[in-house]
N, C-alpha and C. Protein backbone atom coordinates (compact mmCIF):
# COMPACT_ATOMS: atom_id res chain seq x y z
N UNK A 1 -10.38 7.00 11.37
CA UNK A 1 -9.08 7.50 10.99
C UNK A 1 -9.10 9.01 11.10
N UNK A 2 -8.00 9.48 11.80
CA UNK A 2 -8.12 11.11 11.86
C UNK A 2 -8.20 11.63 10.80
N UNK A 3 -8.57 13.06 10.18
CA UNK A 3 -8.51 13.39 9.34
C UNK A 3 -7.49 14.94 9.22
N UNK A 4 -6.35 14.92 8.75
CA UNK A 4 -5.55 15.54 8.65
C UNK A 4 -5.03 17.20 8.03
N UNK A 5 -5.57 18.05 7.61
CA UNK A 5 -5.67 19.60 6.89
C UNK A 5 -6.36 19.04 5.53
N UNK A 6 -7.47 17.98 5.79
CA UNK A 6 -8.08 17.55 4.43
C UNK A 6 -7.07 16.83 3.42
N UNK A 7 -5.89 16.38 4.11
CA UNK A 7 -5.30 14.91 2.76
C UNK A 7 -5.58 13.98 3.62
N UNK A 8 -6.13 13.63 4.48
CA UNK A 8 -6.18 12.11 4.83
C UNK A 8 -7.14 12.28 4.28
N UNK A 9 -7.80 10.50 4.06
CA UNK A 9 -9.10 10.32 3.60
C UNK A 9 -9.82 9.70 5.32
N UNK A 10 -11.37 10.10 5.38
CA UNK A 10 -11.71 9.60 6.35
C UNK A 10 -11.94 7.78 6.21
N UNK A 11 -12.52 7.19 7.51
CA UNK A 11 -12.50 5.96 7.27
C UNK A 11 -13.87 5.94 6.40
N UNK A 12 -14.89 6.87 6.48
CA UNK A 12 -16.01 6.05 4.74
C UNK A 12 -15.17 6.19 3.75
N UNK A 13 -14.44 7.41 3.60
CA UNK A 13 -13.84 7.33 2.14
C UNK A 13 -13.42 6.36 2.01
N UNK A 14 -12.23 5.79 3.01
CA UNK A 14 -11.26 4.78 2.56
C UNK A 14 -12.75 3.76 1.89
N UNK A 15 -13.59 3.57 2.89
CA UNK A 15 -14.26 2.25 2.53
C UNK A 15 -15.22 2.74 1.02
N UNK A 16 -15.59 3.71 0.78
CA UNK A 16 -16.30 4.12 -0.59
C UNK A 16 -15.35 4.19 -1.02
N UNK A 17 -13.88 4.26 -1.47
CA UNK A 17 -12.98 3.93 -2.72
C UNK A 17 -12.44 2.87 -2.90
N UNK A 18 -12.65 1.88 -1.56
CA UNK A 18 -12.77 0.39 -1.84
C UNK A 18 -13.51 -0.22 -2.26
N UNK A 19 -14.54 0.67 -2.62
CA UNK A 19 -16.14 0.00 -3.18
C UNK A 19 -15.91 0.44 -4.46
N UNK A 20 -15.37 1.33 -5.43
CA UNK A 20 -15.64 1.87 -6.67
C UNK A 20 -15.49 0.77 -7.33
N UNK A 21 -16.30 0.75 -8.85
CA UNK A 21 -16.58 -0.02 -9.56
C UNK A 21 -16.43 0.70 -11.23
N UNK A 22 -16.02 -0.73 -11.60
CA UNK A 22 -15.97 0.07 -13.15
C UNK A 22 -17.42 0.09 -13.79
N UNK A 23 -16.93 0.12 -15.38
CA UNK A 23 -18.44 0.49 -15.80
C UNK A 23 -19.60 -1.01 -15.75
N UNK A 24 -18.96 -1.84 -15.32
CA UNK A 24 -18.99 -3.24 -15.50
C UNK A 24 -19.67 -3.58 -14.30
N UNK A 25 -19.88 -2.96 -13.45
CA UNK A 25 -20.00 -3.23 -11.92
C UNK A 25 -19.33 -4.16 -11.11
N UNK A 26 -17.64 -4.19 -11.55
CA UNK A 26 -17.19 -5.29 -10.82
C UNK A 26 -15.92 -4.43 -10.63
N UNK A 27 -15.07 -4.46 -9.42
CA UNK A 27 -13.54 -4.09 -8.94
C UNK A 27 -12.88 -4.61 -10.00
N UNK A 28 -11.78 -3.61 -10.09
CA UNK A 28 -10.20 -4.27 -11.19
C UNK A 28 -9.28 -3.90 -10.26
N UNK A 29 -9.07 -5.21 -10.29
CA UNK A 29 -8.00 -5.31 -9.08
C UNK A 29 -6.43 -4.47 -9.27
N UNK A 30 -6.31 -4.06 -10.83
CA UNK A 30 -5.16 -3.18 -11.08
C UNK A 30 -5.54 -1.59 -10.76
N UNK A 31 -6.27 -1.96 -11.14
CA UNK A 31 -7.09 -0.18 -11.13
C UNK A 31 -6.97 -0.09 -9.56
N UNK A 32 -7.31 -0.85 -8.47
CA UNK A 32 -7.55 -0.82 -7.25
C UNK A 32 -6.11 0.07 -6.76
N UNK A 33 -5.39 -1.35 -6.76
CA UNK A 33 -3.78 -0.96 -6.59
C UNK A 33 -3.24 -0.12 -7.04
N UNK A 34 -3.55 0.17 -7.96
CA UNK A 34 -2.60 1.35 -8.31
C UNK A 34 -3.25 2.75 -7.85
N UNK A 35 -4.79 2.60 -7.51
CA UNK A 35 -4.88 3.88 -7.11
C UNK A 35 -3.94 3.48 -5.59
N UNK A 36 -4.21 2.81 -4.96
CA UNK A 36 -3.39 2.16 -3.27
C UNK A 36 -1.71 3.41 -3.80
N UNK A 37 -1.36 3.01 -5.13
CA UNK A 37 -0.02 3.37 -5.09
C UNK A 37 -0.09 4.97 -4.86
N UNK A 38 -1.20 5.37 -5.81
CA UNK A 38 -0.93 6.62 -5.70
C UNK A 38 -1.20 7.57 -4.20
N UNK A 39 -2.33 6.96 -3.69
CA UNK A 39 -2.35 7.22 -2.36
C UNK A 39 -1.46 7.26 -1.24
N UNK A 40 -0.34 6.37 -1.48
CA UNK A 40 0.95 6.01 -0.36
C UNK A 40 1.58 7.19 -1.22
N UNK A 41 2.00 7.16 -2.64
CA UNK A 41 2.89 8.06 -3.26
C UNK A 41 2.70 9.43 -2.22
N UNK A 42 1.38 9.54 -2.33
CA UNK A 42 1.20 11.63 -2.31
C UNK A 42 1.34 11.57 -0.74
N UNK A 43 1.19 10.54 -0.12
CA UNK A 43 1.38 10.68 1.28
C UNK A 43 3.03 10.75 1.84
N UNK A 44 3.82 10.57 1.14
CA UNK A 44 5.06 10.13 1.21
C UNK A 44 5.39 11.52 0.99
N UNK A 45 4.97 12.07 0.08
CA UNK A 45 5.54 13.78 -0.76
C UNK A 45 5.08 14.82 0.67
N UNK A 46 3.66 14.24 1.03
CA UNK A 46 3.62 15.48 2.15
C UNK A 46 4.19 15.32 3.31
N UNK A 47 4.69 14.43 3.74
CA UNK A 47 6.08 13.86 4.57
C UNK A 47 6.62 14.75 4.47
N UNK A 48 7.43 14.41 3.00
CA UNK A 48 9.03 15.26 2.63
C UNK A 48 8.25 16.80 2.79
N UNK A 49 7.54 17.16 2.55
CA UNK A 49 7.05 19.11 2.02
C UNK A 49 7.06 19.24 3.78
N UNK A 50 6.66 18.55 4.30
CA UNK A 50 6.08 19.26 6.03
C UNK A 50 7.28 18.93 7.03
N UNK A 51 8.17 17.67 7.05
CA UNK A 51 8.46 16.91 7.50
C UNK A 51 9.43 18.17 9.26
N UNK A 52 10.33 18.98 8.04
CA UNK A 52 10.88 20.08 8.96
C UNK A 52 10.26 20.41 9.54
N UNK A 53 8.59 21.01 9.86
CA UNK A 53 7.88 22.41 9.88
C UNK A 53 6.63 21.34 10.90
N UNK A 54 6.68 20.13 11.46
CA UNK A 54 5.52 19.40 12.19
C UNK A 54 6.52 19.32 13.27
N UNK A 55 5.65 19.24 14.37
CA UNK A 55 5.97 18.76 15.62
C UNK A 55 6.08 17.25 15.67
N UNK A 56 6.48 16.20 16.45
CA UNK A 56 7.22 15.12 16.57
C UNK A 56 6.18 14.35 16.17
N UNK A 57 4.94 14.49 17.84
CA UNK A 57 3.47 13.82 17.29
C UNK A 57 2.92 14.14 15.68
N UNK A 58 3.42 14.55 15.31
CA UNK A 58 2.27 15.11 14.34
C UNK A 58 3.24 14.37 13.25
N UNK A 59 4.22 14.17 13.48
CA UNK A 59 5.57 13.40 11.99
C UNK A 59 4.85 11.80 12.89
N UNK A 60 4.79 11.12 14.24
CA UNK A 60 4.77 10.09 14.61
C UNK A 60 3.24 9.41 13.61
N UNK A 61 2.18 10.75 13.98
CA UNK A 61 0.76 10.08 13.27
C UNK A 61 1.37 10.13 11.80
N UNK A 62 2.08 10.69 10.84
CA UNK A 62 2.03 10.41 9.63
C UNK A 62 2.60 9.38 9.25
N UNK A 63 3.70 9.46 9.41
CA UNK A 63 4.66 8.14 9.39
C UNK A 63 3.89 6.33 10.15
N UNK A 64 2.55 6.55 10.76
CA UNK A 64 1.92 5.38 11.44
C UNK A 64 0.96 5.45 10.48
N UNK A 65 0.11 6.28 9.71
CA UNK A 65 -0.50 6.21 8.61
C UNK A 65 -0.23 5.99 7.59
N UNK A 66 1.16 6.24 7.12
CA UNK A 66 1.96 5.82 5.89
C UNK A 66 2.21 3.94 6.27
N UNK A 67 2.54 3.52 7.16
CA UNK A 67 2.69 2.74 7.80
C UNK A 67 1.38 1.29 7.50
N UNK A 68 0.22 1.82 8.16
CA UNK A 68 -0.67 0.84 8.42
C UNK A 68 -0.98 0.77 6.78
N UNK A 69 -1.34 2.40 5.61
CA UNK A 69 -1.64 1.61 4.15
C UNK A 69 -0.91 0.92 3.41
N UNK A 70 0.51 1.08 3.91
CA UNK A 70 1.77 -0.24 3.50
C UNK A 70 1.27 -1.55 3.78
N UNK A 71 1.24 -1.68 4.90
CA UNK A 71 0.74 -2.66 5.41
C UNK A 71 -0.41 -3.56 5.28
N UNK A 72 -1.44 -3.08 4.72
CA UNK A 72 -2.87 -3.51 4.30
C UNK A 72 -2.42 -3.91 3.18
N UNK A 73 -1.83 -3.21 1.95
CA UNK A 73 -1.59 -2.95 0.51
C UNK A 73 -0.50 -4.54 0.55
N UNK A 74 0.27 -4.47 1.51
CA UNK A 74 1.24 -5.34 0.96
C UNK A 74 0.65 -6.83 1.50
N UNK A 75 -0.09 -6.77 2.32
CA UNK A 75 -0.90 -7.81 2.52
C UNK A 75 -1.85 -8.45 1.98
N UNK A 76 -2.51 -7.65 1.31
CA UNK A 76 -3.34 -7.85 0.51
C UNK A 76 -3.06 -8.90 -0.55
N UNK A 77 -1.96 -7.72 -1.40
CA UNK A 77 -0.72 -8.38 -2.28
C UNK A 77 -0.61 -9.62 -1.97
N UNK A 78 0.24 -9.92 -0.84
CA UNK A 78 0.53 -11.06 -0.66
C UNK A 78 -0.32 -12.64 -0.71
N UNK A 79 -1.30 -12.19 0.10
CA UNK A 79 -2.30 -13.15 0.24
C UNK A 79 -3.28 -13.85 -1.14
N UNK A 80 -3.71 -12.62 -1.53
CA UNK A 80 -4.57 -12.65 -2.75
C UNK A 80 -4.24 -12.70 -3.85
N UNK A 81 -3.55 -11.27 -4.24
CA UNK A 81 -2.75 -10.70 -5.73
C UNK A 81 -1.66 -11.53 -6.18
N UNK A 82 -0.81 -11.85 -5.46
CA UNK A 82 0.38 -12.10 -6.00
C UNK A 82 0.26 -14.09 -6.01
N UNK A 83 -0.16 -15.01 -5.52
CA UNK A 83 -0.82 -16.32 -5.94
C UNK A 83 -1.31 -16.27 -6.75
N UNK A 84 -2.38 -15.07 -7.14
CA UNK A 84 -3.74 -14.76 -8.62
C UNK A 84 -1.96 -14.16 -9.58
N UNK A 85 -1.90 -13.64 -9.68
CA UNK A 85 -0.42 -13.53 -10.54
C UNK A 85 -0.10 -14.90 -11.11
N UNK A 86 0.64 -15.47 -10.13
CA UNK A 86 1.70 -16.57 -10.05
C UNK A 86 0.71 -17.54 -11.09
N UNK A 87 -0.48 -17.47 -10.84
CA UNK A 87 -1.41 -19.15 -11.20
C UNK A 87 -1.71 -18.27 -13.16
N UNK A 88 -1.66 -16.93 -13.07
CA UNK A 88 -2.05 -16.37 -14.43
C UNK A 88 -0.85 -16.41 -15.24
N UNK A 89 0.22 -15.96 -14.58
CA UNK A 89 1.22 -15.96 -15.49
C UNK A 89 2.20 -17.34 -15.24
N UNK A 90 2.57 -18.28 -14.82
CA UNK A 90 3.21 -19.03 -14.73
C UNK A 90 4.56 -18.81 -14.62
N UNK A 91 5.78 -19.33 -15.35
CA UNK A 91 6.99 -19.21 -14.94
C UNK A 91 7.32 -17.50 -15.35
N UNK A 92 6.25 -16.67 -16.74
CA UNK A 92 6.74 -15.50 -17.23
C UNK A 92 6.72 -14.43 -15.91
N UNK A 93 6.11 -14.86 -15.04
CA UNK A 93 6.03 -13.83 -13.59
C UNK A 93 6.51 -14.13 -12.63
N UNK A 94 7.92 -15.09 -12.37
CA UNK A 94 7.68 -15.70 -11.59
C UNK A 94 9.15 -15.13 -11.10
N UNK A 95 10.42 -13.85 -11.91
CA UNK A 95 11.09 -13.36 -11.26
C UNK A 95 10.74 -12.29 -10.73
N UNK A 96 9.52 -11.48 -11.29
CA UNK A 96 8.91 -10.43 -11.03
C UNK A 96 8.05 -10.61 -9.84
N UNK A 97 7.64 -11.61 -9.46
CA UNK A 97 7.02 -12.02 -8.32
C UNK A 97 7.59 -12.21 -7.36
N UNK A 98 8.95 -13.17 -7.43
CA UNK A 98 9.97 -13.25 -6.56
C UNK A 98 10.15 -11.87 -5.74
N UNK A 99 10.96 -10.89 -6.83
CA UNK A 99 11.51 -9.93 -6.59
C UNK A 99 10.61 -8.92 -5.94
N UNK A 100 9.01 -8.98 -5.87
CA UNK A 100 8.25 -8.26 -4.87
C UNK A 100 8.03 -8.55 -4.07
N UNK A 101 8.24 -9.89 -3.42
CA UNK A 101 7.87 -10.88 -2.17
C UNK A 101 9.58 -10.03 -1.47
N UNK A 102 10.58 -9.84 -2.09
CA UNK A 102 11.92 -9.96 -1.49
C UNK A 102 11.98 -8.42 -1.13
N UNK A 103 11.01 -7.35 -1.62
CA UNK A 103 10.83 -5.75 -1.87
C UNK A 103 9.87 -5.39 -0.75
N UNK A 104 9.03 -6.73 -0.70
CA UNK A 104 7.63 -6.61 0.30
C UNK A 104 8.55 -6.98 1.73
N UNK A 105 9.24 -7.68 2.10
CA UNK A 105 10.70 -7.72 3.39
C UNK A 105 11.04 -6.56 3.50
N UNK A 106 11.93 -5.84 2.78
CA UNK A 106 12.81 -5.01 3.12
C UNK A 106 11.43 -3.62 3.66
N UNK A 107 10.73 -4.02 3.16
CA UNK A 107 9.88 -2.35 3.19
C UNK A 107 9.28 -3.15 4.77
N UNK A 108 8.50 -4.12 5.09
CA UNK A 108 8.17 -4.55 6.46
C UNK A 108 9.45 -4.20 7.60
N UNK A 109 10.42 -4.37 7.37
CA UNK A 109 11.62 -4.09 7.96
C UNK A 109 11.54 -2.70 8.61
N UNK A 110 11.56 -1.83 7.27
CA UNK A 110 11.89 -0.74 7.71
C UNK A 110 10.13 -0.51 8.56
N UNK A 111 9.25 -0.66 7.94
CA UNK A 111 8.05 -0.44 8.83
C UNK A 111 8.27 -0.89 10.32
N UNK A 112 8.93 -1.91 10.68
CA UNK A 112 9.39 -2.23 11.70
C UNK A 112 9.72 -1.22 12.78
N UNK A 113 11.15 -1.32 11.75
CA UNK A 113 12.62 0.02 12.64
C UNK A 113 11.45 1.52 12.86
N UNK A 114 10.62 1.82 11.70
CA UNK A 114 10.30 3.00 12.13
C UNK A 114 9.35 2.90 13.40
N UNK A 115 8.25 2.03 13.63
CA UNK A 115 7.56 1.77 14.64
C UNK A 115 8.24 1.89 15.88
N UNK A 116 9.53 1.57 16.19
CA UNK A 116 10.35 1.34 17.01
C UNK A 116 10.68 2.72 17.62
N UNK A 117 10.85 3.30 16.25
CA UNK A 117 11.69 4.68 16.60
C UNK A 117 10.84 5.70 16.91
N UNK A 118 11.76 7.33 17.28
CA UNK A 118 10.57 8.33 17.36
C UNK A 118 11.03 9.27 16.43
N UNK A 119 10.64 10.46 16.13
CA UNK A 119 11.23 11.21 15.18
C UNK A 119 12.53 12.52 15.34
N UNK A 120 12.33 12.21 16.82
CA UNK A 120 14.03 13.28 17.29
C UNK A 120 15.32 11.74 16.88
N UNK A 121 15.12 10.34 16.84
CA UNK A 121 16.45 9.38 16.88
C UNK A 121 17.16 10.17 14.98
N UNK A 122 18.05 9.50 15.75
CA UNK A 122 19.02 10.23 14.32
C UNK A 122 18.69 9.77 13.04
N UNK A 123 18.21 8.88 12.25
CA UNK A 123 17.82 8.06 11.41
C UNK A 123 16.46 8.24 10.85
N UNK A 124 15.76 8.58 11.50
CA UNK A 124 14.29 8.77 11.38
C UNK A 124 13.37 9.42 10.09
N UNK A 125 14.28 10.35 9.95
CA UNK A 125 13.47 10.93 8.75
C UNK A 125 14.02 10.18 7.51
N UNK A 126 15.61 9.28 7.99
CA UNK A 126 16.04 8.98 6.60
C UNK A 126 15.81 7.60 6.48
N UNK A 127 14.93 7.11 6.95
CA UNK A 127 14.58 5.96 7.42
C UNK A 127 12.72 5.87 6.56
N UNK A 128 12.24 6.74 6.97
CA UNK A 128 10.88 7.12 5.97
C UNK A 128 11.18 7.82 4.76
N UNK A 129 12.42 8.30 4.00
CA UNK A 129 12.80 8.60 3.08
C UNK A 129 12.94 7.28 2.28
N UNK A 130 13.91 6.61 2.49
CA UNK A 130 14.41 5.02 2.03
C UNK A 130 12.89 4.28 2.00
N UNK A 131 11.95 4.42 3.20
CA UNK A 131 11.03 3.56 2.49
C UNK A 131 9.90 4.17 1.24
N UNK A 132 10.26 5.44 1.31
CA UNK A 132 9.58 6.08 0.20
C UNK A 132 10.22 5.51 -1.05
N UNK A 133 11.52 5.59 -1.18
CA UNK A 133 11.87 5.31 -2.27
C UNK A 133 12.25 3.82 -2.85
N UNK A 134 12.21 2.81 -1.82
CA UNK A 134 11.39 1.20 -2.02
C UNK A 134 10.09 1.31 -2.39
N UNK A 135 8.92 1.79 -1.75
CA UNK A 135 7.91 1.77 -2.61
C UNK A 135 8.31 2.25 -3.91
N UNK A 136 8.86 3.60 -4.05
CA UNK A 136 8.30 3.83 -5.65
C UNK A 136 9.08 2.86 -6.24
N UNK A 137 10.24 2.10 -6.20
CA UNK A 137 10.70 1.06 -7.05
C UNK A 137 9.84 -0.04 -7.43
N UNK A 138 9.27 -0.35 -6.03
CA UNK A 138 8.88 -1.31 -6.19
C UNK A 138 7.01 -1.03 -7.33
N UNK A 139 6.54 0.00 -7.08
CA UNK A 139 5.59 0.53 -7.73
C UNK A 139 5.88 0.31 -9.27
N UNK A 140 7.33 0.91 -9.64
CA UNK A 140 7.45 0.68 -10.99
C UNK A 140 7.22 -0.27 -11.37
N UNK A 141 8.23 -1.13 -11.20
CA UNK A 141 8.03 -2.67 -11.29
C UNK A 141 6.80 -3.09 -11.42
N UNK A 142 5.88 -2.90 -11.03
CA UNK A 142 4.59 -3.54 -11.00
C UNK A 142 4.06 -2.86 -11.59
N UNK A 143 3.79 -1.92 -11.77
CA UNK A 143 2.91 -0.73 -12.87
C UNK A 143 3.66 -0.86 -14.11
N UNK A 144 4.71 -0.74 -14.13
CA UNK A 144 5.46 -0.89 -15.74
C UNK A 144 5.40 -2.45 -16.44
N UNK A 145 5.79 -3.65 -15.43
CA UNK A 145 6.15 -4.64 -16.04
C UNK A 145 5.14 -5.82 -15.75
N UNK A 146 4.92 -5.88 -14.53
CA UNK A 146 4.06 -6.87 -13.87
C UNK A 146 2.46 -6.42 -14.42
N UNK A 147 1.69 -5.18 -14.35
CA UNK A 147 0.56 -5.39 -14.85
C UNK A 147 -0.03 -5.55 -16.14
N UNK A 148 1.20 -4.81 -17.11
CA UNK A 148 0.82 -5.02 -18.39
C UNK A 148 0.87 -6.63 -18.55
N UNK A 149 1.82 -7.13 -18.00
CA UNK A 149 1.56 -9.03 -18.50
C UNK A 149 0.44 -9.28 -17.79
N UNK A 150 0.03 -9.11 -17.20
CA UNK A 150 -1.66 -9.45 -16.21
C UNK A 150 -2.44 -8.89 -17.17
N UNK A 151 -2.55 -7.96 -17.72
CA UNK A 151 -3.49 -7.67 -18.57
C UNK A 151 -3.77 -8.61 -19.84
N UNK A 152 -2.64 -8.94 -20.36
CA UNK A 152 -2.52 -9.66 -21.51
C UNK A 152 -2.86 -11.13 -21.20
N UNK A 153 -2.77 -11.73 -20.29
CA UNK A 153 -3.13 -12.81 -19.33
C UNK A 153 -4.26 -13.46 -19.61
N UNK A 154 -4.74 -14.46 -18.49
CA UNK A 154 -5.91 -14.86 -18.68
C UNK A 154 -5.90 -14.75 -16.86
N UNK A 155 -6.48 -13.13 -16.44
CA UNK A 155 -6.31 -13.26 -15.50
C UNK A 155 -7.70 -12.26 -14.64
N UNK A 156 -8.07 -13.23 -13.87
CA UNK A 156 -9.26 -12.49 -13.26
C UNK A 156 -9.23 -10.99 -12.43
N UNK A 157 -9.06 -10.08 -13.07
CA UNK A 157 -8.77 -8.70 -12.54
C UNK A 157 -10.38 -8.12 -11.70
N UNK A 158 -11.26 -8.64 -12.21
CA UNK A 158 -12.37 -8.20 -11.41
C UNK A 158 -12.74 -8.77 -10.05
N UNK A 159 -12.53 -10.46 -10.65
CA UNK A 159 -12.73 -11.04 -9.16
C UNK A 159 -11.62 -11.03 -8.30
N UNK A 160 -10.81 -10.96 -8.68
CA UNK A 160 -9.61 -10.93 -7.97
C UNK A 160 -9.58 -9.49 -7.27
N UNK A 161 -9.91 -8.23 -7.89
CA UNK A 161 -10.40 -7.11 -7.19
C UNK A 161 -11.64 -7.18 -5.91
N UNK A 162 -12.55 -7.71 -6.56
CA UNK A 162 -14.01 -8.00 -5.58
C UNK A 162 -12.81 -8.41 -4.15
N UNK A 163 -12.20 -9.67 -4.28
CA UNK A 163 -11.37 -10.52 -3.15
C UNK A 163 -10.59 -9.19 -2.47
N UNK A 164 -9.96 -8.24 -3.12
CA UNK A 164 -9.01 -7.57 -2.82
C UNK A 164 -9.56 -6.76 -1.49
N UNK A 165 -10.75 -5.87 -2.09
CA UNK A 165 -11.41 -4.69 -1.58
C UNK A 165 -12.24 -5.30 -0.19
N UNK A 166 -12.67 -6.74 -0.12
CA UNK A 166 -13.10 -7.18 0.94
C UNK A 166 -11.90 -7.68 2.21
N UNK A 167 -11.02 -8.51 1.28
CA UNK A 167 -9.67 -8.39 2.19
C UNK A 167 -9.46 -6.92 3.06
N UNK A 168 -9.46 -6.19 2.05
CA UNK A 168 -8.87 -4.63 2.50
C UNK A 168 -9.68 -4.56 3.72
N UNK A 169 -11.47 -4.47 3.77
CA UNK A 169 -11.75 -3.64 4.69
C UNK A 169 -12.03 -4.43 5.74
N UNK A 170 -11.60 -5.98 5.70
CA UNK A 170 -11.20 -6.80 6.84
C UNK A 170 -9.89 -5.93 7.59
N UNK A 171 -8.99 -5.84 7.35
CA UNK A 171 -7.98 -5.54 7.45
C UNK A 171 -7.58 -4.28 8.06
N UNK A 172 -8.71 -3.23 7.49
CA UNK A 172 -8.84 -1.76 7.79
C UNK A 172 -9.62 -2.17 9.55
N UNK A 173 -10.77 -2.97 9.25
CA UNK A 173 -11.82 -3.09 10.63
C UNK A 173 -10.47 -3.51 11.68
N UNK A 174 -9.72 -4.68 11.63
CA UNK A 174 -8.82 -5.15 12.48
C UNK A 174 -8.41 -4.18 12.82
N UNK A 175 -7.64 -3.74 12.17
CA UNK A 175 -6.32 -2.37 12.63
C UNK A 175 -7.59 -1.44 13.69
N UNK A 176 -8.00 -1.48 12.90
CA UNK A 176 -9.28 -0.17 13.50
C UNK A 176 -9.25 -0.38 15.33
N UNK A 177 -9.82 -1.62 15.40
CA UNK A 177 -9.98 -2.51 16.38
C UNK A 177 -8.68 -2.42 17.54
N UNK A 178 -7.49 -2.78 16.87
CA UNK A 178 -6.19 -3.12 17.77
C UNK A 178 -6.23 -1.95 18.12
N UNK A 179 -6.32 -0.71 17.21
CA UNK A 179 -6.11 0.98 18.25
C UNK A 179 -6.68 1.58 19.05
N UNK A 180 -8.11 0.80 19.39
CA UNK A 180 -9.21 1.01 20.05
C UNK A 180 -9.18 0.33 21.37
N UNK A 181 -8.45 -0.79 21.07
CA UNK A 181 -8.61 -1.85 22.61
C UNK A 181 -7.39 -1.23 23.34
């Protein structure tokens, strides 16, 4: 992964902060994600701070990096996290679950349209704006409401992390792979 005026993380980092462990020696799969959130967050902010002041390539690589950790994150989610949800909390998670499966669409969408696009089309910057501000909704939601009931749960946050962080760097190797061939 390129490394950017020192905010990207390289690809060991990514994979040594997919490895961190609590004091326990096991992943928490909330702790995981939410650092995931904060990572997309600050990447989203240096978008908006640079967005005027970069050349096209240089908005195309950010916006494809904002892009692919959506993409891992919400996959992840999908596959792993959000079934480990559904089976912990039962019907009490089950509009909150809905409603991120229906949040996890609209944001693939726009990941879509932006892939499509370049950054002179008319839409473009307001197009990675809007999905900035679906993630952070959708962030709330899950940091405010969805993890505190997982906590209170009977819900495997470690193993379900261990699953997460190996998913992830399946996921990271693929991508890796498709940009290479």
């Amino acid at each position: 992964m390129a490394t950017r005026k020192g905010t990207q993380r390289t690809q060991n980092e990514d994979t040594d902060r997919d490895d961190d462990v609590d004091a326990s020696g096991e992943n928490d799969a909330l702790d995981m994600l939410m650092e995931d959130h904060e990572q997309v967050s600050e990447m989203f902010e240096e978008y908006e701070s640079v967005k005027d002041d970069e050349d096209e390539g240089d908005k195309v690589e950010r916006v494809q990096e904002i892009c692919l950790e959506l993409t891992i994150h919400a996959t992840i989610e999908e596959e792993i996290f959000y079934p480990a949800a559904r089976q912990a909390l039962g019907d009490d998670g089950k509009d909150l679950l809905d409603e991120a499966e229906v949040e996890h669409a609209s944001v693939k969408d726009l990941i879509v349209q932006l892939s499509e696009a370049q950054p002179g089309d008319e839409l473009y910057d307001a197009k990675v704006k809007v999905l900035g501000e679906y993630v952070k909704h959708h962030v709330a939601e899950e940091e405010g409401e969805l993890f505190p009931k997982l906590r209170d749960a009977d819900f495997d946050s470690e193993g379900i992390g261990q699953q997460l962080a190996q998913r992830k760097e399946e996921l990271r190797e693929e991508f890796e792979q498709q940009l290479t061939s």
